[in-house]
PDB file of N, CA and C in Angstrom:
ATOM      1  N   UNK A   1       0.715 -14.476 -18.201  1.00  0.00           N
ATOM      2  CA  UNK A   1      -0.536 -14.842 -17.558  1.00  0.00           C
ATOM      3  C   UNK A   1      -1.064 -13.639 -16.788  1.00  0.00           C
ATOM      4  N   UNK A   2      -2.616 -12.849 -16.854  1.00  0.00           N
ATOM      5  CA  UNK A   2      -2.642 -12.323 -16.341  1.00  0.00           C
ATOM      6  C   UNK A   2      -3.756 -12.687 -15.394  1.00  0.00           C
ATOM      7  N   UNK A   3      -3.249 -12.135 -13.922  1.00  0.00           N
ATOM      8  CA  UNK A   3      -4.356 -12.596 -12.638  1.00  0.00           C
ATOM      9  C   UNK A   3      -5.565 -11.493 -12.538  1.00  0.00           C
ATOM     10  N   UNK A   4      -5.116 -10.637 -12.948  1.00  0.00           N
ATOM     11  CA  UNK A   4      -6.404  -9.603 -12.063  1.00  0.00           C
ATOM     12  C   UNK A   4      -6.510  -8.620 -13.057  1.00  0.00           C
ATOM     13  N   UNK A   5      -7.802  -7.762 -12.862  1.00  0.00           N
ATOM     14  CA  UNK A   5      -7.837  -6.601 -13.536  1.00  0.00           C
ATOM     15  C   UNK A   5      -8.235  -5.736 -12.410  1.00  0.00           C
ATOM     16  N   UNK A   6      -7.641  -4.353 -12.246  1.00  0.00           N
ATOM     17  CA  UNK A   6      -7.486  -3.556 -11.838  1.00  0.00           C
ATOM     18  C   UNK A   6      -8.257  -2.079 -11.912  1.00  0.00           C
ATOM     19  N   UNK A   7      -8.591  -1.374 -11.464  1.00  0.00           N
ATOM     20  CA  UNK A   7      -8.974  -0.134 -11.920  1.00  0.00           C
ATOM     21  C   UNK A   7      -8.828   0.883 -11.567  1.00  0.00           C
ATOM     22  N   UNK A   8      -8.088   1.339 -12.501  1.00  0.00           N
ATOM     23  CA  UNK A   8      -7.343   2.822 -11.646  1.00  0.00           C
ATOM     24  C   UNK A   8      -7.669   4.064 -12.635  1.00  0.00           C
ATOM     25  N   UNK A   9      -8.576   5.067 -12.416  1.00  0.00           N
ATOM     26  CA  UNK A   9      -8.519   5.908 -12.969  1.00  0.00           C
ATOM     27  C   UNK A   9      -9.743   6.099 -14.150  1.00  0.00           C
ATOM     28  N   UNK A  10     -10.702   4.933 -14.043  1.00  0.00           N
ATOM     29  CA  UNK A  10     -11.610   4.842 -15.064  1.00  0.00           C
ATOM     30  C   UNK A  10     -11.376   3.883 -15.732  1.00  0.00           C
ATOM     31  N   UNK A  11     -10.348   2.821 -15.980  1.00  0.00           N
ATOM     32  CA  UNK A  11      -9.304   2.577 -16.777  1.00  0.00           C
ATOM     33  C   UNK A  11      -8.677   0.955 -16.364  1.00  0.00           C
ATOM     34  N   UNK A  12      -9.559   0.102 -16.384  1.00  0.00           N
ATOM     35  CA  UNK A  12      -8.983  -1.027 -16.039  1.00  0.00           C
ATOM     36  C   UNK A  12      -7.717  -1.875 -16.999  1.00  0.00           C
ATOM     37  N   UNK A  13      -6.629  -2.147 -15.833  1.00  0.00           N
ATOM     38  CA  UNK A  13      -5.572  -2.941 -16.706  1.00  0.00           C
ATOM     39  C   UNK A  13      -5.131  -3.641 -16.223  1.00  0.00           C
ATOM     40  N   UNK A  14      -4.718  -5.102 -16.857  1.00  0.00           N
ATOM     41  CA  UNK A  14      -4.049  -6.474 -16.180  1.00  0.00           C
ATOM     42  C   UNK A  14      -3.233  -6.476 -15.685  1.00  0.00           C
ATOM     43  N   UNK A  15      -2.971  -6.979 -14.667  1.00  0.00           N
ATOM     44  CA  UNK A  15      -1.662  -7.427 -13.768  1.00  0.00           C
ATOM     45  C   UNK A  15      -1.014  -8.498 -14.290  1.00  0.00           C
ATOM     46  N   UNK A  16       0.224  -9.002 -14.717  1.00  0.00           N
ATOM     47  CA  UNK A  16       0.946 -10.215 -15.051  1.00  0.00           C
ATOM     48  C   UNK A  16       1.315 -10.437 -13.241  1.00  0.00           C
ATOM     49  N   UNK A  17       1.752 -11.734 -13.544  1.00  0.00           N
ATOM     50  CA  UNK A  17       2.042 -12.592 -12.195  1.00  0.00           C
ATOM     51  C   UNK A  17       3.386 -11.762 -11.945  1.00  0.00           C
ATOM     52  N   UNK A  18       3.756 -11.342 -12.766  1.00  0.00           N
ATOM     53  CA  UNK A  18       5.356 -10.978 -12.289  1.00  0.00           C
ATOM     54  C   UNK A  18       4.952  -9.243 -11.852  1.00  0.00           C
ATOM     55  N   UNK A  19       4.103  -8.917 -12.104  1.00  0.00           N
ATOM     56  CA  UNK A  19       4.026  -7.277 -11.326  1.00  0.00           C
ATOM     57  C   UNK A  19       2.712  -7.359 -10.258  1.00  0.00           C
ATOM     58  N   UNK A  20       2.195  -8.677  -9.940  1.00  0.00           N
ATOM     59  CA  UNK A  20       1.555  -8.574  -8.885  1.00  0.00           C
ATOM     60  C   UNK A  20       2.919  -9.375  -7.788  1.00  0.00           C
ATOM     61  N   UNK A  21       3.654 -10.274  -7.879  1.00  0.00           N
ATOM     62  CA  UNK A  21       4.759 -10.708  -7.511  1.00  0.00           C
ATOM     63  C   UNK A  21       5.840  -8.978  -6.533  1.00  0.00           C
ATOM     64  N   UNK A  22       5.690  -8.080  -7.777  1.00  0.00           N
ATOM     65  CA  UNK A  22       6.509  -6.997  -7.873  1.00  0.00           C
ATOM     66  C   UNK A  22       5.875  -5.805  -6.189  1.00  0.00           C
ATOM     67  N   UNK A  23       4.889  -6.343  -6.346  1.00  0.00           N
ATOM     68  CA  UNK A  23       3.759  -5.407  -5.425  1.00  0.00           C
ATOM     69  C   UNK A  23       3.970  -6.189  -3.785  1.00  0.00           C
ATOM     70  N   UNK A  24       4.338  -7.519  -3.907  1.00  0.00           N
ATOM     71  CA  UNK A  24       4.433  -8.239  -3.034  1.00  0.00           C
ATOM     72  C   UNK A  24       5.979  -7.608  -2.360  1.00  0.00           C
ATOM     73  N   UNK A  25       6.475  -7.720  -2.430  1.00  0.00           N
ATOM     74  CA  UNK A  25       7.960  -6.998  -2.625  1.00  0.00           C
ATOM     75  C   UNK A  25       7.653  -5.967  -1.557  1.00  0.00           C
ATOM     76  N   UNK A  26       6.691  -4.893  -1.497  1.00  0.00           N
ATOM     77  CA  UNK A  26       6.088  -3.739  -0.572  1.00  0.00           C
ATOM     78  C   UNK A  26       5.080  -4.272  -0.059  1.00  0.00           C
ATOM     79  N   UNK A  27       4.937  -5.470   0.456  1.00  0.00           N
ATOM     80  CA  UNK A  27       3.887  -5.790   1.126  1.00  0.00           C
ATOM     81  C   UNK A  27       3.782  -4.705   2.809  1.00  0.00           C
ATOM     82  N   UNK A  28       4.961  -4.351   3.397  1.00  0.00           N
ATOM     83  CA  UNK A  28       4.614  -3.988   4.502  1.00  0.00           C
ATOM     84  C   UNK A  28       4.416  -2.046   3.968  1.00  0.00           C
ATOM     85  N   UNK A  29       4.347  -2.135   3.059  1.00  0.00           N
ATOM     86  CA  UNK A  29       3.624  -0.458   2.625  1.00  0.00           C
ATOM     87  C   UNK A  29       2.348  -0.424   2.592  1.00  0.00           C
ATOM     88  N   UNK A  30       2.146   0.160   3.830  1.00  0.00           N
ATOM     89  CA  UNK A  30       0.105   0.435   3.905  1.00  0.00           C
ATOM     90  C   UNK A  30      -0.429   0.983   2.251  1.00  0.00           C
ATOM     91  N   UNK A  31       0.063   1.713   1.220  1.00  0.00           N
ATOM     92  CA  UNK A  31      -0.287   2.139   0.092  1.00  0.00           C
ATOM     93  C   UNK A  31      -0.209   1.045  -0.515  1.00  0.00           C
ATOM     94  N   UNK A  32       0.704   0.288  -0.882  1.00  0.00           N
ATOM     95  CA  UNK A  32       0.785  -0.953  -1.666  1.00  0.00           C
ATOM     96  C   UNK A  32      -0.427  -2.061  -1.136  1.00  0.00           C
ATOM     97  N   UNK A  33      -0.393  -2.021   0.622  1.00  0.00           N
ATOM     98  CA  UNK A  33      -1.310  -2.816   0.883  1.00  0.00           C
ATOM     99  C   UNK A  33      -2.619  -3.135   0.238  1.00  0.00           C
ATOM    100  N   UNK A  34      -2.984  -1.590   0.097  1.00  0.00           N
ATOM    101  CA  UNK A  34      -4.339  -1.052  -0.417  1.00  0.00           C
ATOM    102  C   UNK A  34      -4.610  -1.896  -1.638  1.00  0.00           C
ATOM    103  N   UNK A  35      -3.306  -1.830  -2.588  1.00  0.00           N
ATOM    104  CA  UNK A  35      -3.362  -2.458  -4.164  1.00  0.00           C
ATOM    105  C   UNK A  35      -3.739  -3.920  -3.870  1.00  0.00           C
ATOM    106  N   UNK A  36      -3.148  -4.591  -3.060  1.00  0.00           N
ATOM    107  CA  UNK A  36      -3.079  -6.014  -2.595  1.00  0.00           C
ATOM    108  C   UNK A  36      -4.519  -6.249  -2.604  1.00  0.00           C
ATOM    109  N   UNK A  37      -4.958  -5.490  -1.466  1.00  0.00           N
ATOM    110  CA  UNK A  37      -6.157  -5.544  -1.095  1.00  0.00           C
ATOM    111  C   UNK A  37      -7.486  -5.992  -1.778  1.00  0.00           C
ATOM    112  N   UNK A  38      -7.298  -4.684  -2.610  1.00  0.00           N
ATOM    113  CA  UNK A  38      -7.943  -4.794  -3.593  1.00  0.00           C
ATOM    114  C   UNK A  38      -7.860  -5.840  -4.832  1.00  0.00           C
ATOM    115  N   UNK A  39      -6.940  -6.039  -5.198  1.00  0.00           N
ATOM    116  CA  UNK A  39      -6.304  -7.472  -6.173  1.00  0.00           C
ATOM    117  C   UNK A  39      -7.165  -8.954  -5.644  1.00  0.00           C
ATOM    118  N   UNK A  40      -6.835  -9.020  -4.289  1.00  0.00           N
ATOM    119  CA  UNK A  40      -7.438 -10.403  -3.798  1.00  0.00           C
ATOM    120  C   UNK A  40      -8.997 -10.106  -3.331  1.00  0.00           C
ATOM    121  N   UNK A  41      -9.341  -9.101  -2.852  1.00  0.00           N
ATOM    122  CA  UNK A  41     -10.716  -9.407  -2.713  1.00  0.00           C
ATOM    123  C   UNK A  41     -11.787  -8.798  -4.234  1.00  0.00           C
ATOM    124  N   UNK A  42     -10.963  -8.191  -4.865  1.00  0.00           N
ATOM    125  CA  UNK A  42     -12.212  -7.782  -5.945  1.00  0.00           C
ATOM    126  C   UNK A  42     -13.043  -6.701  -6.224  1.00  0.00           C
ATOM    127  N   UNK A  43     -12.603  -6.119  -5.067  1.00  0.00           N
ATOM    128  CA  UNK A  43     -13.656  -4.637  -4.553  1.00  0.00           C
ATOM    129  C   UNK A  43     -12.869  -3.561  -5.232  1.00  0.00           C
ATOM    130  N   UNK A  44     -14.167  -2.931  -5.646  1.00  0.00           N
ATOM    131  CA  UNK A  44     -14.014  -1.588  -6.131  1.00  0.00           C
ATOM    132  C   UNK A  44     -12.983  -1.092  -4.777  1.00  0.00           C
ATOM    133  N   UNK A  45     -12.205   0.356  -5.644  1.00  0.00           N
ATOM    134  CA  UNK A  45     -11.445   1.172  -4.891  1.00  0.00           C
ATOM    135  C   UNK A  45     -12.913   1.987  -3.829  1.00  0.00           C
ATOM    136  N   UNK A  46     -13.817   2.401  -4.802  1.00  0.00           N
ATOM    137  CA  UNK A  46     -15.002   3.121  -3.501  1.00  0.00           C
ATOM    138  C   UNK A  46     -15.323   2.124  -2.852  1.00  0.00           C
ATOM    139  N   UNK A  47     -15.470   0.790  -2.670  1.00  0.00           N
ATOM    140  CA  UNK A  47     -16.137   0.118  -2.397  1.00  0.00           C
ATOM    141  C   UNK A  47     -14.962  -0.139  -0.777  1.00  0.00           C
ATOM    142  N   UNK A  48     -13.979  -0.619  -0.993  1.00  0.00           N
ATOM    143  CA  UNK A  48     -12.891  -0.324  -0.267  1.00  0.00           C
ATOM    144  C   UNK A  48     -12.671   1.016   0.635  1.00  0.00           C
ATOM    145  N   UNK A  49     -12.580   2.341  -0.185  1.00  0.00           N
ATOM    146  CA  UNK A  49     -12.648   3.354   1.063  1.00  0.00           C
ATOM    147  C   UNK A  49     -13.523   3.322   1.899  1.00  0.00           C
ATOM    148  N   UNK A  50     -15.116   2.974   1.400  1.00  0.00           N
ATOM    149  CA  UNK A  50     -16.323   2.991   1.931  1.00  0.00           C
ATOM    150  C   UNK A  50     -16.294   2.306   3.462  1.00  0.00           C
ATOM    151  N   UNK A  51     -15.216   1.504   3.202  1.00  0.00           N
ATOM    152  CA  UNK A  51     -15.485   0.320   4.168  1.00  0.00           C
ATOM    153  C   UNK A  51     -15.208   0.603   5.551  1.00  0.00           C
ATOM    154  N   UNK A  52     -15.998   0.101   6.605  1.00  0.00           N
ATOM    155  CA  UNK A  52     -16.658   0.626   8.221  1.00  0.00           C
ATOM    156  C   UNK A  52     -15.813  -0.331   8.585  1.00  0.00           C
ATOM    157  N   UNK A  53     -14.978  -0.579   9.756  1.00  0.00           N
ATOM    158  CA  UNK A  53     -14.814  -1.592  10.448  1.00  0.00           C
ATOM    159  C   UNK A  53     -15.644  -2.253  11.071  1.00  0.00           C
ATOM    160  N   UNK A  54     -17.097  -1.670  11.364  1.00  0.00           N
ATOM    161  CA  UNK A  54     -18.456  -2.342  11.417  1.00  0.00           C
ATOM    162  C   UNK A  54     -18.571  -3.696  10.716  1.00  0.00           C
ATOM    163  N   UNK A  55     -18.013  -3.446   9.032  1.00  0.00           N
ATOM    164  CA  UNK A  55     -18.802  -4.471   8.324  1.00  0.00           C
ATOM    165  C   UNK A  55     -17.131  -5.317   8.297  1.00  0.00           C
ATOM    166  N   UNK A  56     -16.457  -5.307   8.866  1.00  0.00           N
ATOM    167  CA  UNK A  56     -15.494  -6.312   8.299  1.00  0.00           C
ATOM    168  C   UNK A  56     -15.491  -7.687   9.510  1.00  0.00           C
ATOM    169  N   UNK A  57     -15.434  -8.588   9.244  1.00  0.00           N
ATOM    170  CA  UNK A  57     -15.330  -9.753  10.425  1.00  0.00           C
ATOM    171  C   UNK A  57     -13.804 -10.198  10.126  1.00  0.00           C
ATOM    172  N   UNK A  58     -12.927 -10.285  11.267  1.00  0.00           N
ATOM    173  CA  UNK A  58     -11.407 -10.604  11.299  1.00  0.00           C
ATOM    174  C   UNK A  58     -11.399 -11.880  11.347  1.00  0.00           C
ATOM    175  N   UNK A  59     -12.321 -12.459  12.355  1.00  0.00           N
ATOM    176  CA  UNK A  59     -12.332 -14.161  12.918  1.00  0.00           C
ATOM    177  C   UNK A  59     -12.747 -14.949  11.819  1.00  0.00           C
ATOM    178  N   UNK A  60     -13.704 -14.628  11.486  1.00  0.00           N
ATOM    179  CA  UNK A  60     -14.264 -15.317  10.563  1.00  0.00           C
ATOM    180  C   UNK A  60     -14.129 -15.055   8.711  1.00  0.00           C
ATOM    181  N   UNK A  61     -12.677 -14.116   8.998  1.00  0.00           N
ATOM    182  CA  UNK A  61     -12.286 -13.991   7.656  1.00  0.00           C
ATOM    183  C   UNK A  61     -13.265 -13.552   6.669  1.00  0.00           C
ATOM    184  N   UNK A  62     -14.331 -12.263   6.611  1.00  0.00           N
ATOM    185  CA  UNK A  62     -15.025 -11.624   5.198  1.00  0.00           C
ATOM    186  C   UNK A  62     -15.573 -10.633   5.683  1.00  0.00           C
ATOM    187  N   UNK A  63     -15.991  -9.374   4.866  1.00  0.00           N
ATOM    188  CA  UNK A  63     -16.679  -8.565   5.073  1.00  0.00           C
ATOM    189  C   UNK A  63     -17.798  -8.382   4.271  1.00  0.00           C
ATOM    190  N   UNK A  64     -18.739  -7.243   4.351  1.00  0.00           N
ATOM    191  CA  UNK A  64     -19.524  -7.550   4.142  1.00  0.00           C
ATOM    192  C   UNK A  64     -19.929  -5.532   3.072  1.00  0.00           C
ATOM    193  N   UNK A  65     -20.102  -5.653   1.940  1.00  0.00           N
ATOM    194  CA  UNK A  65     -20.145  -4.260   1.080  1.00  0.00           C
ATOM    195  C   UNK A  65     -21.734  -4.176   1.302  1.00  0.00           C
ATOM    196  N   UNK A  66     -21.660  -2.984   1.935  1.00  0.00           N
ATOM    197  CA  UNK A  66     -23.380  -2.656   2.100  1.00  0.00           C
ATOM    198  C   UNK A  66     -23.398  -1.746   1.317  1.00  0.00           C
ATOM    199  N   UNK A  67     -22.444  -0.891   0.295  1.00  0.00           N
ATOM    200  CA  UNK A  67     -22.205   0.077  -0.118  1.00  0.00           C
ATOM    201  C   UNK A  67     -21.977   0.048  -1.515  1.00  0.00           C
ATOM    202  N   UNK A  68     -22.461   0.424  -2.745  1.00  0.00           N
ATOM    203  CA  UNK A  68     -21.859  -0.223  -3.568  1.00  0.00           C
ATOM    204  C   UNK A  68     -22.320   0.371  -5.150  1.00  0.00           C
ATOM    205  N   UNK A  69     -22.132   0.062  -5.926  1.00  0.00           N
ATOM    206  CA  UNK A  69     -22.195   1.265  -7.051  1.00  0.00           C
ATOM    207  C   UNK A  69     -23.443   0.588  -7.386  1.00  0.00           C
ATOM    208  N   UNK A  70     -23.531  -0.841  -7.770  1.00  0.00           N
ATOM    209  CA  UNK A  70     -24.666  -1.482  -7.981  1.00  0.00           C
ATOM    210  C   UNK A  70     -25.396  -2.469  -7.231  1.00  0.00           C
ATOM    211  N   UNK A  71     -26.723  -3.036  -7.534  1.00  0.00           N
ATOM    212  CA  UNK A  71     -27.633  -3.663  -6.514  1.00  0.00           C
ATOM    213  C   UNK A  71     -26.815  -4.691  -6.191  1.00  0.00           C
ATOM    214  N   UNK A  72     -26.342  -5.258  -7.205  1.00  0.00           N
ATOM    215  CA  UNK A  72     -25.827  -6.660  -7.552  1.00  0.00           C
ATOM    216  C   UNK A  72     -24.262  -6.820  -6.386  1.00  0.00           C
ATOM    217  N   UNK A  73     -23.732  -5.248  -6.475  1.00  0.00           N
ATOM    218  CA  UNK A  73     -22.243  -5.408  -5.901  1.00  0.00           C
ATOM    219  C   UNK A  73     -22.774  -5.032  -3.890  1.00  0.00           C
ATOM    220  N   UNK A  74     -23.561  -5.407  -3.418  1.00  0.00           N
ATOM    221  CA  UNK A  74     -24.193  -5.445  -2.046  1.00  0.00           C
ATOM    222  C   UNK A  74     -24.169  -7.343  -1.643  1.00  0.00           C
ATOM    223  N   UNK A  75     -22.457  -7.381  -1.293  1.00  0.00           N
ATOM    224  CA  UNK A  75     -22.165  -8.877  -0.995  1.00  0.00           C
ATOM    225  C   UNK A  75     -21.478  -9.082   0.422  1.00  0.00           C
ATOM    226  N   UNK A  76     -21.273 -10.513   0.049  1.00  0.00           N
ATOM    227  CA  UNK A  76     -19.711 -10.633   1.461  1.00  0.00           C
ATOM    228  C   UNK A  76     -18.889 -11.136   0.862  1.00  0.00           C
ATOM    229  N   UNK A  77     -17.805 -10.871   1.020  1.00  0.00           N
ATOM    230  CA  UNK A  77     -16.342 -11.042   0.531  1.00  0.00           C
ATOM    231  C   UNK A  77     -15.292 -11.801   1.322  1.00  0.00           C
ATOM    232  N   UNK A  78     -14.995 -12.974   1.262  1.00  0.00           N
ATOM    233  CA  UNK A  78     -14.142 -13.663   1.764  1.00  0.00           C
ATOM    234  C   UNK A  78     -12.829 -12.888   2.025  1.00  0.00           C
ATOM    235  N   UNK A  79     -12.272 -12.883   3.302  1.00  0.00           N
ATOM    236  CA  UNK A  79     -10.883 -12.357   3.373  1.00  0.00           C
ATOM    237  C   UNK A  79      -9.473 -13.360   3.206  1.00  0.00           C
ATOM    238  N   UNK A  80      -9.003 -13.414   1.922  1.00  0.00           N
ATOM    239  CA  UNK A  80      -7.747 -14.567   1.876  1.00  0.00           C
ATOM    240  C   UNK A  80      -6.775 -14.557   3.001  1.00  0.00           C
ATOM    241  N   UNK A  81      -6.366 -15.818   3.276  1.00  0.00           N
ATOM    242  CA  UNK A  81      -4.994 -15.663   4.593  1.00  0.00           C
ATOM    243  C   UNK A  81      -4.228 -14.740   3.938  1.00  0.00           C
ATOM    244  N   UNK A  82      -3.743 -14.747   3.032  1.00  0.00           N
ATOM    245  CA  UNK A  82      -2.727 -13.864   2.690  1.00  0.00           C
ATOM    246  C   UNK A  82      -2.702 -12.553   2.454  1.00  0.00           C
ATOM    247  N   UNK A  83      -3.722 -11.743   2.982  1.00  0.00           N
ATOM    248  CA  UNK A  83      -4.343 -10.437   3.320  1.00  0.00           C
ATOM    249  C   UNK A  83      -4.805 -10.508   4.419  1.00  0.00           C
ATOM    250  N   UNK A  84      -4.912 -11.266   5.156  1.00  0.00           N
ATOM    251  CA  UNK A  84      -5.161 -11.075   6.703  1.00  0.00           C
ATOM    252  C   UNK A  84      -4.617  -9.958   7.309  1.00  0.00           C
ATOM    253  N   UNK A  85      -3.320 -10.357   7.211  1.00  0.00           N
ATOM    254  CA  UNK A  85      -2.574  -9.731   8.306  1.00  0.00           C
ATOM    255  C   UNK A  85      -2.830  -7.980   7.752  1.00  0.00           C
ATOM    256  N   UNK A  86      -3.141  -7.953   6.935  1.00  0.00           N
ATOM    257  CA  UNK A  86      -3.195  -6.227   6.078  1.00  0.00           C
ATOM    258  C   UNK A  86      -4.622  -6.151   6.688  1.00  0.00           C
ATOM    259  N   UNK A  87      -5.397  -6.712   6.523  1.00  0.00           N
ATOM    260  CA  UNK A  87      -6.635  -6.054   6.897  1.00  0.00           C
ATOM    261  C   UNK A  87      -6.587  -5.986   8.573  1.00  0.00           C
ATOM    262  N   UNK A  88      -5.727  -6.673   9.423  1.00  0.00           N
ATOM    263  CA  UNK A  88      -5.866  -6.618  10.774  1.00  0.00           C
ATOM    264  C   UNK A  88      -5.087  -5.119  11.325  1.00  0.00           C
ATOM    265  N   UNK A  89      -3.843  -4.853  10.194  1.00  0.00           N
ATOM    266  CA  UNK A  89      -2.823  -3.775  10.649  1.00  0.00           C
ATOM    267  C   UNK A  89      -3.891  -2.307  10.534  1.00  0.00           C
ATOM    268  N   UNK A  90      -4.674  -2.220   9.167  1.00  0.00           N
ATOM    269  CA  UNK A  90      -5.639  -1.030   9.283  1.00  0.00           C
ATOM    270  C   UNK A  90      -6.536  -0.994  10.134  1.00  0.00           C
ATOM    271  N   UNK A  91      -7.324  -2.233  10.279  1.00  0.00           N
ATOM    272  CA  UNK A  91      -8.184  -2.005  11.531  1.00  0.00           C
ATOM    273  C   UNK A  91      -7.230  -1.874  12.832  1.00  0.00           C
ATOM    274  N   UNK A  92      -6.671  -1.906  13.359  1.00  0.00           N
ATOM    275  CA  UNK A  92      -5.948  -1.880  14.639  1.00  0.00           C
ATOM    276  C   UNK A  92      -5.159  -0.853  14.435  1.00  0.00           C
ATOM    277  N   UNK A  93      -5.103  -0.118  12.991  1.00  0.00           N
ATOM    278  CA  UNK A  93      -4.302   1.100  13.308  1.00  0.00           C
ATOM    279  C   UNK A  93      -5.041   3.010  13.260  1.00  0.00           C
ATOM    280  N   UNK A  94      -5.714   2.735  13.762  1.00  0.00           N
ATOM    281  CA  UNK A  94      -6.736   3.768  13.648  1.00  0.00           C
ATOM    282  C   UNK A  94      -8.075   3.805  14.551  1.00  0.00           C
ATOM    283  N   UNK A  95      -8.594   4.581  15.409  1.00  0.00           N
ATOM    284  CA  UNK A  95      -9.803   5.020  15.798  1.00  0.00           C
ATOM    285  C   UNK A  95     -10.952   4.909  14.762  1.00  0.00           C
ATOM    286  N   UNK A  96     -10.550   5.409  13.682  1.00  0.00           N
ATOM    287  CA  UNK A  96     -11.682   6.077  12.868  1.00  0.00           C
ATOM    288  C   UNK A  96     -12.469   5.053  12.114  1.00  0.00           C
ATOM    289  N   UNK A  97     -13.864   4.991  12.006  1.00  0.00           N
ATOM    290  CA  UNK A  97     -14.387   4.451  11.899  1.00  0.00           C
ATOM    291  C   UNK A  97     -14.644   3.787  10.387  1.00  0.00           C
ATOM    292  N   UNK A  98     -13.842   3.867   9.277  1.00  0.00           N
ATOM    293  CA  UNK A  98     -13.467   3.098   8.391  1.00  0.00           C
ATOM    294  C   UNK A  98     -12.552   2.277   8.604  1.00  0.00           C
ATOM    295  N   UNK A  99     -12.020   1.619   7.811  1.00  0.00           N
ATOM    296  CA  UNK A  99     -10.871   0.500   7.590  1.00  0.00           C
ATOM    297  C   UNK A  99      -9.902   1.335   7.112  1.00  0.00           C
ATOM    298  N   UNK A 100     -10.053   1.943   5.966  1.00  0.00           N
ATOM    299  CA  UNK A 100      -8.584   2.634   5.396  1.00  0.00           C
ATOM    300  C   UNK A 100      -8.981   4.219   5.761  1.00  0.00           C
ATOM    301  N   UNK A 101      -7.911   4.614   6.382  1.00  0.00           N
ATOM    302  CA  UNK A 101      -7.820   6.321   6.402  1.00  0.00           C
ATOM    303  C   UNK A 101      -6.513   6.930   6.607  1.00  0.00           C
ATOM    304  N   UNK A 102      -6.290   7.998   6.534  1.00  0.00           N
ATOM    305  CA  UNK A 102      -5.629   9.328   5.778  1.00  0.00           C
ATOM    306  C   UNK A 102      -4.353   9.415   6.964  1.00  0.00           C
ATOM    307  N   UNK A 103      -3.192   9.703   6.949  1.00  0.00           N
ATOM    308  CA  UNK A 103      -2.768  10.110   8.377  1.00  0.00           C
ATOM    309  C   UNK A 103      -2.988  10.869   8.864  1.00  0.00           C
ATOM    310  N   UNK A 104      -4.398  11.648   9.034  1.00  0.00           N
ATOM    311  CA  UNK A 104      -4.814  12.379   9.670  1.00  0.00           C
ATOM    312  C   UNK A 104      -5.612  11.862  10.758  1.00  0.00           C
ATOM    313  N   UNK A 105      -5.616  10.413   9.661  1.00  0.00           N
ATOM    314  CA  UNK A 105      -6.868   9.129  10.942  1.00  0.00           C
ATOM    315  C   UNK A 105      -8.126   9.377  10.502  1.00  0.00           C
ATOM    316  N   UNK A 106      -8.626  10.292   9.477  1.00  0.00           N
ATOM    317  CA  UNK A 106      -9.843  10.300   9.052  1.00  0.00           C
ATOM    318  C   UNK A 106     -10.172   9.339   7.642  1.00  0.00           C
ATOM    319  N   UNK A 107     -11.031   9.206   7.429  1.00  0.00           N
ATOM    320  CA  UNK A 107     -11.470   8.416   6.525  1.00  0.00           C
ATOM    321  C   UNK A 107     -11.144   8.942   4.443  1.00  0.00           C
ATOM    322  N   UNK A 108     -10.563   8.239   3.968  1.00  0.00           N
ATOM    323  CA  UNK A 108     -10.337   8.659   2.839  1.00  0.00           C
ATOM    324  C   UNK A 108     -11.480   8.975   2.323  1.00  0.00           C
ATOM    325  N   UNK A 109     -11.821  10.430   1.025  1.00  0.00           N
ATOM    326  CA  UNK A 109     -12.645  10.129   0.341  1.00  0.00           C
ATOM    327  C   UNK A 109     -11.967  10.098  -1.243  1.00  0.00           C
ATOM    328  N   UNK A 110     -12.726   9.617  -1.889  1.00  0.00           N
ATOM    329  CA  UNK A 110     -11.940   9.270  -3.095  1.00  0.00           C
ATOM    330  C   UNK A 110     -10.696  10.007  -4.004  1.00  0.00           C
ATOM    331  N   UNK A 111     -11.401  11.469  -3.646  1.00  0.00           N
ATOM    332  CA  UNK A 111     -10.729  12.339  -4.561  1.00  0.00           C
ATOM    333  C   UNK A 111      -9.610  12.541  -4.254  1.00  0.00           C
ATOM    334  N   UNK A 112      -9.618  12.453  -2.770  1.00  0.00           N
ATOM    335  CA  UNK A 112      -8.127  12.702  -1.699  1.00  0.00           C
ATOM    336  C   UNK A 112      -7.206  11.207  -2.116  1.00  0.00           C
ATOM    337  N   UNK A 113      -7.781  10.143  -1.693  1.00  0.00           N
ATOM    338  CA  UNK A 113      -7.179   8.953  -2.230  1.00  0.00           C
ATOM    339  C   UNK A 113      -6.532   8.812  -3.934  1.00  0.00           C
ATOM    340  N   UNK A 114      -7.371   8.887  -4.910  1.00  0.00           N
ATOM    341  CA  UNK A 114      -6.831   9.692  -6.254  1.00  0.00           C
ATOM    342  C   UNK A 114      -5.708  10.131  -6.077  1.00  0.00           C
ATOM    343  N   UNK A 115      -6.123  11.669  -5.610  1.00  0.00           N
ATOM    344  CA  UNK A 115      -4.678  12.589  -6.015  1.00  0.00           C
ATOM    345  C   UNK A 115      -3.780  12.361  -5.500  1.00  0.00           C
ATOM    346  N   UNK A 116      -3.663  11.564  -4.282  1.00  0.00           N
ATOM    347  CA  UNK A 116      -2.487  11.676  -3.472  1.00  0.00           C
ATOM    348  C   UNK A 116      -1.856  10.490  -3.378  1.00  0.00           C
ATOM    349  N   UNK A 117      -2.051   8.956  -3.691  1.00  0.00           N
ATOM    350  CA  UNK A 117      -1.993   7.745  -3.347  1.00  0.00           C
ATOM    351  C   UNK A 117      -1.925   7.439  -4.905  1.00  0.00           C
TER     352      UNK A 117
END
C-alpha cells in the first residue's frame, strides 16, 4: 500500500506503509522530521523551507503557504497531531525567522538543503 508520494530530487516516489513506519523509528531526528513533515502536510520541500514562523499557527493547528510555485498552491494547511510536536520543536528552536534552518540558525535555501540533508 502506498501512502504518499514524495519528491526528492525532481523525482517523485512512493512510500509503502512499512518505510514511512521506518522514518517513524527517527522521529526525534530534526532531518527525518523534515521528511515527516512533509509526508503529512503535502508541501513542497520549497514550499516548506520557505516557511516564516509568521505564517504557521501552533494553537490552532495550520499554516498558511503564501509562497508557492503555483497560483493554485497559495493555501492553509492543516497541522496533524502527530506532527505537532515537530513543528513546535523548530519553531521554539531557533531565532530565525523561518521554521526550518541550518545550524547556523539561518534559514535553509534549497541548494544547501539538497546537498547536505
Amino acid at each position: 500500500m502506498n501512502l504518499n508520494l514524495i519528491t526528492l530530487s525532481f523525482k517523485q516516489i512512493q512510500l509503502s506503509r512499512e518505510e514511512v513506519d521506518r522514518l517513524w523509528e527517527f522521529k526525534d531526528q530534526p532531518y527525518y522530521q523534515i521528511v515527516l513533515m512533509l509526508i503529512y502536510t503535502g508541501l513542497r520541500i520549497s514550499e516548506l523551507l520557505e516557511l516564516k514562523k509568521e505564517n504557521v499557527n501552533l494553537k490552532e493547528q495550520y499554516l498558511d503557504v503564501i509562497v508557492s510555485k503555483t497560483k493554485n498552491g497559495i493555501r492553509r494547511v492543516p497541522i496533524a497531531d502527530k506532527i505537532l510536536p515537530m513543528f513546535k520543536a523548530w519553531y521554539k528552536g531557533s531565532p530565525c525567522e523561518y521554521l526550518l534552518y541550518c545550524p547556523s540558525g539561518t534559514g535553509f535555501d534549497y541548494r544547501n538543503y539538497y546537498d547536505s540533508y
